[in-house]
C-alpha atoms as a PDB file:
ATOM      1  CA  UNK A   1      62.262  33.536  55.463  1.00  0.00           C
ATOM      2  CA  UNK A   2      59.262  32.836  57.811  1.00  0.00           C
ATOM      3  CA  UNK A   3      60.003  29.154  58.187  1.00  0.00           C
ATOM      4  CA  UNK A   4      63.777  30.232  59.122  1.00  0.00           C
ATOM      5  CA  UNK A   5      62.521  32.373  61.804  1.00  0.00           C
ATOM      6  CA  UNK A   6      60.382  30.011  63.439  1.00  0.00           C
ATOM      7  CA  UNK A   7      62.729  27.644  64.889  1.00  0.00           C
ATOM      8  CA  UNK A   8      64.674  30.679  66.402  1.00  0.00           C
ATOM      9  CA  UNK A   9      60.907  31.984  67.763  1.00  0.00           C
ATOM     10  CA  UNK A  10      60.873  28.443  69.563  1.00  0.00           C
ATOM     11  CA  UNK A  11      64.337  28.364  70.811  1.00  0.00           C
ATOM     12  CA  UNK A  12      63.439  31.511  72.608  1.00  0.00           C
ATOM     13  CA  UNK A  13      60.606  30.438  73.875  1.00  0.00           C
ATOM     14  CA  UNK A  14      62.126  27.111  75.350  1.00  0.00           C
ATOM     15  CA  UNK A  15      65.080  29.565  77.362  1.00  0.00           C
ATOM     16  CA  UNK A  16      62.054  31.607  78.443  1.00  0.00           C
ATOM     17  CA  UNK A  17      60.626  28.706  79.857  1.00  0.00           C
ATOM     18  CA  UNK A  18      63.798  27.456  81.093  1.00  0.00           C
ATOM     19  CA  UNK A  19      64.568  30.927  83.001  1.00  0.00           C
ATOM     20  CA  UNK A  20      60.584  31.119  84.580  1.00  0.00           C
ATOM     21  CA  UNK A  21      61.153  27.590  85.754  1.00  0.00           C
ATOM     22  CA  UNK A  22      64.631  28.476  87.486  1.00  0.00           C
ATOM     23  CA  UNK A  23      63.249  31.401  89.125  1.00  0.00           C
ATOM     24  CA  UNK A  24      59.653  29.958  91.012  1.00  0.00           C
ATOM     25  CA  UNK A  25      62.285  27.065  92.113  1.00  0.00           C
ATOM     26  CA  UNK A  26      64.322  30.268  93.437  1.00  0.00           C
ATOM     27  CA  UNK A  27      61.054  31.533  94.766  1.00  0.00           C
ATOM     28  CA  UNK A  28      60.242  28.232  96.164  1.00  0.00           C
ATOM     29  CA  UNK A  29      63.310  28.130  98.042  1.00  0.00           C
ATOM     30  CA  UNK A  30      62.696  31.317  99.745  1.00  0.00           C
ATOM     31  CA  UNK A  31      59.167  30.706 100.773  1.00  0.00           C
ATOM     32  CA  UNK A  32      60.163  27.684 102.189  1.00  0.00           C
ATOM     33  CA  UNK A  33      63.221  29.122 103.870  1.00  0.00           C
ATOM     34  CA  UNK A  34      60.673  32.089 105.071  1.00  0.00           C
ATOM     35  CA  UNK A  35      58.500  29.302 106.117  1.00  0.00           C
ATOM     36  CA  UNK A  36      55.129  30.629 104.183  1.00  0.00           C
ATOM     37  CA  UNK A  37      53.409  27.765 103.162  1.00  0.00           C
ATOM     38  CA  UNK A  38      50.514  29.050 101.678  1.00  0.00           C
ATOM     39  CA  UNK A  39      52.747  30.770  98.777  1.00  0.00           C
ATOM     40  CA  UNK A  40      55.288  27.708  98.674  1.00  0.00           C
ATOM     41  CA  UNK A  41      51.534  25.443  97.488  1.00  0.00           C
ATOM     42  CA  UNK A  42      50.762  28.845  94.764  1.00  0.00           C
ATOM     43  CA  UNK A  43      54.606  28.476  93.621  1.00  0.00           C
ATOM     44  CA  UNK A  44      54.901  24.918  93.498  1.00  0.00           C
ATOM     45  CA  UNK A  45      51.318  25.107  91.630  1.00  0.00           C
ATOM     46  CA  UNK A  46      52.125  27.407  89.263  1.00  0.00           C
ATOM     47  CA  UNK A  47      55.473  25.304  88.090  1.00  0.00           C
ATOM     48  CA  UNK A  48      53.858  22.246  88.318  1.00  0.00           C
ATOM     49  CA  UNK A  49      51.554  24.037  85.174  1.00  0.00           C
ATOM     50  CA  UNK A  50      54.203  25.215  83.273  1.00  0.00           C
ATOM     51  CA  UNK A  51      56.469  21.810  83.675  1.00  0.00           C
ATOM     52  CA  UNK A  52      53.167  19.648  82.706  1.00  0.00           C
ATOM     53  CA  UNK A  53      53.513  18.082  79.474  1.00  0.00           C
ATOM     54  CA  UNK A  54      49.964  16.332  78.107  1.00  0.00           C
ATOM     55  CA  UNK A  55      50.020  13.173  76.421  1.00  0.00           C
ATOM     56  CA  UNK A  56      48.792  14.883  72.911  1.00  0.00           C
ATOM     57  CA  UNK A  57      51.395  17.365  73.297  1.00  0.00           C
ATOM     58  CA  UNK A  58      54.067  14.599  74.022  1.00  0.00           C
ATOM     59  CA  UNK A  59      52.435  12.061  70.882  1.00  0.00           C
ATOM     60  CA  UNK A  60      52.500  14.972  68.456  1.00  0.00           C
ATOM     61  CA  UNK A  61      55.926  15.906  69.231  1.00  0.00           C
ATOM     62  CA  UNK A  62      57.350  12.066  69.090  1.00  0.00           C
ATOM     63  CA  UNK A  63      55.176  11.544  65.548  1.00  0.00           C
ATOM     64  CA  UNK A  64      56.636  15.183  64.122  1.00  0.00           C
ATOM     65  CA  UNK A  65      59.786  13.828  64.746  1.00  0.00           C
ATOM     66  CA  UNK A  66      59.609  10.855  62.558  1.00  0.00           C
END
């Protein structure tokens, strides 16, 4: 039962991602509308790190899936 529960684990964790991504681009927006630059750098920092995919992490998933 632990093996079927794991692919749901990471399908939450992927719409997690999804919905922290969508909302610093939200935040982006509004900085940049507000014109404070100094938190439009933090927030475009801080999704830059979560959008970052390494090379291992990208080779790994490519040989997993054959």
């Amino acid at each position: 039962m632990n093996n079927f529960m794991k692919p749901m684990d990471e399908f939450n964790k992927e719409i997690e991602k999804e919905q922290k991504i969508s909302e610093l681009e939200k935040a982006i927006k509004k900085a940049e509308a507000e014109e404070r630059s100094s938190e439009v750098e933090d927030l475009k920092k801080e999704l830059r790190d979560l959008t970052h995919e390494s090379f291992w992490d990208k080779l790994f998933k490519i040989n997993i899936m054959y």
